[in-house]
Structure formats: structure tokens, C-alpha cells
PDB file of N, CA and C in Angstrom:
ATOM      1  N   UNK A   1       0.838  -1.188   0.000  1.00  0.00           N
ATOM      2  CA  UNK A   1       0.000   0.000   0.000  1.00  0.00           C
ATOM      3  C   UNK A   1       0.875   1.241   0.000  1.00  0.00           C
ATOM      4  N   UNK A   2       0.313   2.109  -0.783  1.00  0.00           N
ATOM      5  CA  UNK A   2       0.959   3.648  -0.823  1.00  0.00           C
ATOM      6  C   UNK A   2       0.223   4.382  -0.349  1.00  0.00           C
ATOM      7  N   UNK A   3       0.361   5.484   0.816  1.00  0.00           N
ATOM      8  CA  UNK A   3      -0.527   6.210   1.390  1.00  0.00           C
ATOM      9  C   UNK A   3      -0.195   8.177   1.035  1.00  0.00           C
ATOM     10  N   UNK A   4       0.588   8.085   0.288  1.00  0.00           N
ATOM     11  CA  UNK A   4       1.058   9.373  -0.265  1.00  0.00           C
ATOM     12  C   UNK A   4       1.979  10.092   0.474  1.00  0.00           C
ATOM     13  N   UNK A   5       2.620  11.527   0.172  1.00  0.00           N
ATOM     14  CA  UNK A   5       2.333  12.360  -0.582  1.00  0.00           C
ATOM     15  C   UNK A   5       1.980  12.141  -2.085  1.00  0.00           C
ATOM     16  N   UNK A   6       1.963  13.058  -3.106  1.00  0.00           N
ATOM     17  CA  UNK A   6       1.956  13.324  -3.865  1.00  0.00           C
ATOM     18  C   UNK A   6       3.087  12.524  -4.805  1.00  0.00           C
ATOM     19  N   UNK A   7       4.458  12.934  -4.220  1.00  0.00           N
ATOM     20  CA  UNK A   7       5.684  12.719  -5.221  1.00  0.00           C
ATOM     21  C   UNK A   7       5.677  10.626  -4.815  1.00  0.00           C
ATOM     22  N   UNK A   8       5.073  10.199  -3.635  1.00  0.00           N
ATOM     23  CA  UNK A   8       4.841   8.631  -3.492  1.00  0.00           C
ATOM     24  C   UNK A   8       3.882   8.091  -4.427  1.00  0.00           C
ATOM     25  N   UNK A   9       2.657   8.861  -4.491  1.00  0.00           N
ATOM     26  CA  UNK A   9       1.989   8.349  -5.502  1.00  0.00           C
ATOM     27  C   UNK A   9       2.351   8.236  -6.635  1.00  0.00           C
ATOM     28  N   UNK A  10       2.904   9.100  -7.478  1.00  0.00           N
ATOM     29  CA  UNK A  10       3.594   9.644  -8.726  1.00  0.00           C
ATOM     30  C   UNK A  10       4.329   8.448  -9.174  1.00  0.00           C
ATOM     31  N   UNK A  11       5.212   7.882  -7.608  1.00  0.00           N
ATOM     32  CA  UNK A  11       6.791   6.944  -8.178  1.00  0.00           C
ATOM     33  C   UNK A  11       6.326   5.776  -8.069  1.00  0.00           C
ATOM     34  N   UNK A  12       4.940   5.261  -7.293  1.00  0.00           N
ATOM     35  CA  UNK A  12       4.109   4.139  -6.871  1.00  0.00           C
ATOM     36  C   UNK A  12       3.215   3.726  -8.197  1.00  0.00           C
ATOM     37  N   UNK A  13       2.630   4.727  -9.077  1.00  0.00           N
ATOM     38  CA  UNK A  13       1.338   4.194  -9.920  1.00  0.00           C
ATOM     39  C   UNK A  13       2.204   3.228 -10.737  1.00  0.00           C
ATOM     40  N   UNK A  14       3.474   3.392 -11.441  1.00  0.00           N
ATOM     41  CA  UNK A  14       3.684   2.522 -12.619  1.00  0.00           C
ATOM     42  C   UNK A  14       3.380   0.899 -11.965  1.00  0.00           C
ATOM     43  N   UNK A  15       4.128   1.110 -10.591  1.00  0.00           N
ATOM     44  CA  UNK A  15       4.133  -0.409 -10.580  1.00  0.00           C
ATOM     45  C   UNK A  15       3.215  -0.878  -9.816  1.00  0.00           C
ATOM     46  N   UNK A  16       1.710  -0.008 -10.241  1.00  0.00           N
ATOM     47  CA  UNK A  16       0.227  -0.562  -9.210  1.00  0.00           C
ATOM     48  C   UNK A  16      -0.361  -1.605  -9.532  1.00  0.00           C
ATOM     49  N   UNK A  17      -0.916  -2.523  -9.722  1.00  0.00           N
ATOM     50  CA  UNK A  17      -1.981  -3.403 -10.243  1.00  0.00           C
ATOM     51  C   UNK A  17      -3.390  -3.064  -9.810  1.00  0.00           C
ATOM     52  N   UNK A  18      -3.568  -2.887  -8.418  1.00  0.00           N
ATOM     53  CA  UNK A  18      -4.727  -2.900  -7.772  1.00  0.00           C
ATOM     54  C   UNK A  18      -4.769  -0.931  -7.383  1.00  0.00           C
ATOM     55  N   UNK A  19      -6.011  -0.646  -8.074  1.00  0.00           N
ATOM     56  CA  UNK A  19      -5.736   1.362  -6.640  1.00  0.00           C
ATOM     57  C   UNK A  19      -7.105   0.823  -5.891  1.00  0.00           C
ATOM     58  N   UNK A  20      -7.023   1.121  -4.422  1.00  0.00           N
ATOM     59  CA  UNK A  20      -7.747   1.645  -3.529  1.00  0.00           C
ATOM     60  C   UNK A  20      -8.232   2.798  -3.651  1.00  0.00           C
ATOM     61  N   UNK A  21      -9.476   3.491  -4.246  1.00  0.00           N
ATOM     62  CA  UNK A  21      -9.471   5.145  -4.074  1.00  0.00           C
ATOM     63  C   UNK A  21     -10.806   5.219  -3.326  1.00  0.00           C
ATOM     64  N   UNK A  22     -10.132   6.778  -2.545  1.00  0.00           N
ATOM     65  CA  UNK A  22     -11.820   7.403  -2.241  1.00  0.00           C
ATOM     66  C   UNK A  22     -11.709   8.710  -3.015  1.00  0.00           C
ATOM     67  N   UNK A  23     -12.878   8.691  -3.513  1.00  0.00           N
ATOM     68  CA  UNK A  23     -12.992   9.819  -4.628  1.00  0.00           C
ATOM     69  C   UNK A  23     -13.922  10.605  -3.979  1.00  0.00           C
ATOM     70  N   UNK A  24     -13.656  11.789  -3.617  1.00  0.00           N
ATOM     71  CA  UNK A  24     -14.918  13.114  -3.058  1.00  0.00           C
ATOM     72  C   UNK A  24     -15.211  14.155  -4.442  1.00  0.00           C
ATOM     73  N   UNK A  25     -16.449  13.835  -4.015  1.00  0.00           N
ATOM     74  CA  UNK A  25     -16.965  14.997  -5.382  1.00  0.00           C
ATOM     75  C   UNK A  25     -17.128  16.589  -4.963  1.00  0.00           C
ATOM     76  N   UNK A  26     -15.878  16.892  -4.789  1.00  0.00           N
ATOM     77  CA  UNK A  26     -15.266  18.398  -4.337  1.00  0.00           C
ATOM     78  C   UNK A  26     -14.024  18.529  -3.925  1.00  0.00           C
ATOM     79  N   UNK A  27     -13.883  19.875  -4.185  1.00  0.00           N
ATOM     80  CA  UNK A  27     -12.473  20.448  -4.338  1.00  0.00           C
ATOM     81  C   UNK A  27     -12.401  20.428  -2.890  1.00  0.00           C
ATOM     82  N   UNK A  28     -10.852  20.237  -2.712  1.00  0.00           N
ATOM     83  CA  UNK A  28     -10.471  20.791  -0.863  1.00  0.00           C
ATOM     84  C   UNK A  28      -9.492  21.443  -1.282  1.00  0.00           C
ATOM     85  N   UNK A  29      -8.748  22.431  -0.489  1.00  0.00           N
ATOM     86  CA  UNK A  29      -7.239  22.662  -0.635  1.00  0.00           C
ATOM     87  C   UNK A  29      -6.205  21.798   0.256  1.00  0.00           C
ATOM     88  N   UNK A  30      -5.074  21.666  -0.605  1.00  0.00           N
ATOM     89  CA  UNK A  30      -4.463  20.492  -0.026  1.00  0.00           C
ATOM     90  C   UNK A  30      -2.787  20.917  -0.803  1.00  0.00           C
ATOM     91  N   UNK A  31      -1.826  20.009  -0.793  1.00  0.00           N
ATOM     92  CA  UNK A  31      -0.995  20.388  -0.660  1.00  0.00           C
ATOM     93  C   UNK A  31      -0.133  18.738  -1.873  1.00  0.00           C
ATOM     94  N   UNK A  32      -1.020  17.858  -1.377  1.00  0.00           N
ATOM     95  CA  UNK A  32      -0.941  16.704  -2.370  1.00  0.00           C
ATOM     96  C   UNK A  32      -1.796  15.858  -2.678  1.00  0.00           C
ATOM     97  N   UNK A  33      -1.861  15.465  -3.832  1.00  0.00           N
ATOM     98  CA  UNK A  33      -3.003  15.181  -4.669  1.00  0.00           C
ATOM     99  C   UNK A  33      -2.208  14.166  -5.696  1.00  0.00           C
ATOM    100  N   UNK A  34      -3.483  12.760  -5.767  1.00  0.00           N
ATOM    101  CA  UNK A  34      -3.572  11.960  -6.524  1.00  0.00           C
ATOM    102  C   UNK A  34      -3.578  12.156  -8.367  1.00  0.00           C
ATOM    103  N   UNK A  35      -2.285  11.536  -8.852  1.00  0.00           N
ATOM    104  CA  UNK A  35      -2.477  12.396 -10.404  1.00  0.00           C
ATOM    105  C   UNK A  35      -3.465  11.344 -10.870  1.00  0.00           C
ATOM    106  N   UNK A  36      -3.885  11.813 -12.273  1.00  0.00           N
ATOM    107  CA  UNK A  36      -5.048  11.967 -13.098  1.00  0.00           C
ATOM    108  C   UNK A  36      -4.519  10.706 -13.531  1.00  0.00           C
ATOM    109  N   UNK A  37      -5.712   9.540 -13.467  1.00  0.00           N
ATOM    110  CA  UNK A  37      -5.634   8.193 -14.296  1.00  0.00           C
ATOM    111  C   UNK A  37      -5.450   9.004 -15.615  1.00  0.00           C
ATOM    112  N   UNK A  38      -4.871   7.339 -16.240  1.00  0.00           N
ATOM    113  CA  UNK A  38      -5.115   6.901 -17.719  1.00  0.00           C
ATOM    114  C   UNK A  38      -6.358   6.255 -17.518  1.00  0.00           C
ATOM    115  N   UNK A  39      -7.404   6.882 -17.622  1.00  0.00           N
ATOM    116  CA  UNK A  39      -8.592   5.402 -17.494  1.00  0.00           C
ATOM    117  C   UNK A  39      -8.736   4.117 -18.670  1.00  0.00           C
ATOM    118  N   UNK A  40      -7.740   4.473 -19.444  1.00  0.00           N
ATOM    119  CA  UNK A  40      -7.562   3.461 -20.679  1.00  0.00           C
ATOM    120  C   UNK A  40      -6.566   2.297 -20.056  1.00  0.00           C
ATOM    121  N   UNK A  41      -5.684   2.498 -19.382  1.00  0.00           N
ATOM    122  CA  UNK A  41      -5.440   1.666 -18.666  1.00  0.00           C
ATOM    123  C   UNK A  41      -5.698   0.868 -16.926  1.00  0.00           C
ATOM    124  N   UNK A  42      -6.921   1.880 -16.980  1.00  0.00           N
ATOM    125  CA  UNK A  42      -7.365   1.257 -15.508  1.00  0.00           C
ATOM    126  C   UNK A  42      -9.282   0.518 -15.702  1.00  0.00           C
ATOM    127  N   UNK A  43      -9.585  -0.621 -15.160  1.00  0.00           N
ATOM    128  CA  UNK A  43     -10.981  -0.994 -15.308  1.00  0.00           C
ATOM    129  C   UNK A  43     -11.203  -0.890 -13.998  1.00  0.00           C
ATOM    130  N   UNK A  44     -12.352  -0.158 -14.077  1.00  0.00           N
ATOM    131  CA  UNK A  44     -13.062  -0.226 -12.510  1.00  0.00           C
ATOM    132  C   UNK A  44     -13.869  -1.463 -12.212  1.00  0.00           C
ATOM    133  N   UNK A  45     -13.288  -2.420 -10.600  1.00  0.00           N
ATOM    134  CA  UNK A  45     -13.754  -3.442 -10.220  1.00  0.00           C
ATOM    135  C   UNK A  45     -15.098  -3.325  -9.218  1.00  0.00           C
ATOM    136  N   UNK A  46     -15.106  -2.118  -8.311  1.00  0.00           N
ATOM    137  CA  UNK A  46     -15.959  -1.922  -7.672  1.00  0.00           C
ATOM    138  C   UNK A  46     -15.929  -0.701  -6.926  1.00  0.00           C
ATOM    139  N   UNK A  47     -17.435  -0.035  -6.381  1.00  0.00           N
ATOM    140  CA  UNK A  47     -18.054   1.037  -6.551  1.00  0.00           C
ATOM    141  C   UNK A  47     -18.431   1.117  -5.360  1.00  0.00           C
ATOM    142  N   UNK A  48     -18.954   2.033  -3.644  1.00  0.00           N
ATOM    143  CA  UNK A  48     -19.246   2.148  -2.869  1.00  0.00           C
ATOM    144  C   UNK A  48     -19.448   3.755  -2.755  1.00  0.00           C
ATOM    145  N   UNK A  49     -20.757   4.016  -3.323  1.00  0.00           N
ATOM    146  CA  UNK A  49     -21.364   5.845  -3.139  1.00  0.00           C
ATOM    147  C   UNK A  49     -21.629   5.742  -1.562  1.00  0.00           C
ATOM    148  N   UNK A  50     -21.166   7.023  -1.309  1.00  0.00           N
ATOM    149  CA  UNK A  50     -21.876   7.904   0.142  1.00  0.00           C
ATOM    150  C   UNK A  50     -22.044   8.979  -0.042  1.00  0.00           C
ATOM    151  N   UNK A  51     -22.708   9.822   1.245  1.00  0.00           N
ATOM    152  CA  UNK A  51     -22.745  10.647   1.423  1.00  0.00           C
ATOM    153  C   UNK A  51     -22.185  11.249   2.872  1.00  0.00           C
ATOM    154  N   UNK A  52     -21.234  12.429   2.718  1.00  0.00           N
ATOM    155  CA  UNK A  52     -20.740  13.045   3.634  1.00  0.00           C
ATOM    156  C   UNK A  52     -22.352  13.930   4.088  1.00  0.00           C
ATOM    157  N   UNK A  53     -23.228  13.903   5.301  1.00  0.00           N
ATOM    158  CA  UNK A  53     -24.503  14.340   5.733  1.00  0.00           C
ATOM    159  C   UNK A  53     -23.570  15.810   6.757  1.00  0.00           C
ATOM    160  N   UNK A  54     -22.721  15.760   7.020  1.00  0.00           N
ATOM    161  CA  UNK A  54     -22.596  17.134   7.790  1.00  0.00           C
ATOM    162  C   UNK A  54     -23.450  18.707   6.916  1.00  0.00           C
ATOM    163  N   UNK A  55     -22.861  19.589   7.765  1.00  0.00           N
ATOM    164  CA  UNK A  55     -22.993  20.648   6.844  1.00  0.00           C
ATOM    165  C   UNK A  55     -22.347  21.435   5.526  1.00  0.00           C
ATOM    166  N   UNK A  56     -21.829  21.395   5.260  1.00  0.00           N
ATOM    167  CA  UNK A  56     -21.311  20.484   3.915  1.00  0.00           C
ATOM    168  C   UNK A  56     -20.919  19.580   3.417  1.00  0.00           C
ATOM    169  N   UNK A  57     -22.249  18.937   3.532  1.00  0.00           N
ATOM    170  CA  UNK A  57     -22.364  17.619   2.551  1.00  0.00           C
ATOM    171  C   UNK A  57     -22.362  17.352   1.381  1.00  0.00           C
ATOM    172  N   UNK A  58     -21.523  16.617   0.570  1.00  0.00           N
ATOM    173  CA  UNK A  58     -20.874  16.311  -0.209  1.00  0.00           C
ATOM    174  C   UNK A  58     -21.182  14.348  -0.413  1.00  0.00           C
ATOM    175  N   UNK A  59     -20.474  14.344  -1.991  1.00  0.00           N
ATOM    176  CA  UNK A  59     -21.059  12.667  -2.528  1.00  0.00           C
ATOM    177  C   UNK A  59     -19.176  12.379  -2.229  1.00  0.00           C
ATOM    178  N   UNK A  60     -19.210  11.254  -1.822  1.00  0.00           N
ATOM    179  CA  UNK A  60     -17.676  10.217  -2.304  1.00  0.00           C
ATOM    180  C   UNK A  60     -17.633   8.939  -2.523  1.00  0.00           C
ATOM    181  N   UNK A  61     -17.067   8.271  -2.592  1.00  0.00           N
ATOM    182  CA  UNK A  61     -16.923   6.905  -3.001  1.00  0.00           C
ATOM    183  C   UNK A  61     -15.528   6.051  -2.896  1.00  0.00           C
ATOM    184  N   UNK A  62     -15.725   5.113  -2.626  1.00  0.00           N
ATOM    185  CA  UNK A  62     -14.964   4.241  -2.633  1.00  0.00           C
ATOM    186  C   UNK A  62     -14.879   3.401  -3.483  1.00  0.00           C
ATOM    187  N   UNK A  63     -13.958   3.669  -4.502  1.00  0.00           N
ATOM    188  CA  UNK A  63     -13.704   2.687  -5.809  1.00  0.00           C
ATOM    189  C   UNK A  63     -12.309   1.888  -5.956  1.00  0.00           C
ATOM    190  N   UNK A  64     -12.532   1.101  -6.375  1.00  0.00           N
ATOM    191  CA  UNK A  64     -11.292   0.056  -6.548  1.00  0.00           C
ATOM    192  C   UNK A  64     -11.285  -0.356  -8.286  1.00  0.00           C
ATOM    193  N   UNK A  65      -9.752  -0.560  -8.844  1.00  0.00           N
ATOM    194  CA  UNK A  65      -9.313  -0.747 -10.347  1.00  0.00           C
ATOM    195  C   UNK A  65      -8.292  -1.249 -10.211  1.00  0.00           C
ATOM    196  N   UNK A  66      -8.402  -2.436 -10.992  1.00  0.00           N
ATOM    197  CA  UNK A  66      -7.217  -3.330 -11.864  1.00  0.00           C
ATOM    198  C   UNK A  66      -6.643  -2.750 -12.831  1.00  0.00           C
ATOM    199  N   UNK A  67      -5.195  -2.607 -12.898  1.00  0.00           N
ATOM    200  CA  UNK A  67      -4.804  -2.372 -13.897  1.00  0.00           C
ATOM    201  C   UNK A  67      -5.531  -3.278 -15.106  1.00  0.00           C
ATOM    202  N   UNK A  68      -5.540  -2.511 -16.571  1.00  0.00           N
ATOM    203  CA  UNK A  68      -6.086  -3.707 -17.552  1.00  0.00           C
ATOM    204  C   UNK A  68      -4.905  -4.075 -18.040  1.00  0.00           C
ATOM    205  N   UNK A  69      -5.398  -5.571 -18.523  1.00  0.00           N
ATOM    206  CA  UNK A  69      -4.827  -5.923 -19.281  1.00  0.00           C
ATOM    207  C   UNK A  69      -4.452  -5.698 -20.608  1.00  0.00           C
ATOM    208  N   UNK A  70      -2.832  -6.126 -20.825  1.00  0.00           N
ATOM    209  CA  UNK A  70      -2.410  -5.088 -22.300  1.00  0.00           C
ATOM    210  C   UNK A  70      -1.126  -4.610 -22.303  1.00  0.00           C
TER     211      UNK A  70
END
């Protein structure tokens, strides 16, 4: 498992097979950040929507991808 920064993720994706992600549908400010799939080389295996219910509530998810094959 890679838990980041930024420059860990970066040197970690080539040799990923499996990503763990939680994806929030909103911007935060932050300092490091997950780079932008190839989604041509990633298939999504599975999907888990929520909802953040505070006061700003917000959608995220928990998705998981195999590298594809190729």
C-alpha cells in the first residue's frame, strides 16, 4: 500500500496493479493530490457511493481498479 504524498503516488502508480481510491466529489485545498488516471489503462472493479450528511455535505466513493490488461 501507498498512502502518499503526492511525489509517493507519482513513483508508486507505474508499478500498481490494484488502486484503492476514495474519490470526493469536491475540491479541498491540499498540498498533495492523486495524479489523473489513464482510465484506458485502468478498469473499474468496484463502486461504494456515500454521502458526507454534515454541513457540507458532499457525494464520495470508494472505488477500486485493476490495472487492464495489455
Amino acid at each position: 500500500f501507498c498512502i502518499g504524498g503526492g511525489a509517493l503516488y507519482r513513483e508508486a502508480l507505474p508499478r500498481a496493479t490494484t488502486l484503492h481510491l476514495t474519490e470526493i466529489a469536491r475540491a479541498f485545498p491540499g498540498d498533495a493530490y492523486f495524479p489523473a488516471l489513464d482510465r484506458s489503462e485502468w478498469r473499474e472493479t468496484a463502486r461504494e457511493r456515500r454521502t458526507h450528511t454534515g454541513p457540507d455535505g458532499f457525494e464520495y466513493a470508494f472505488a477500486t481498479y485493476e490495472r487492464a490488461a495489455g
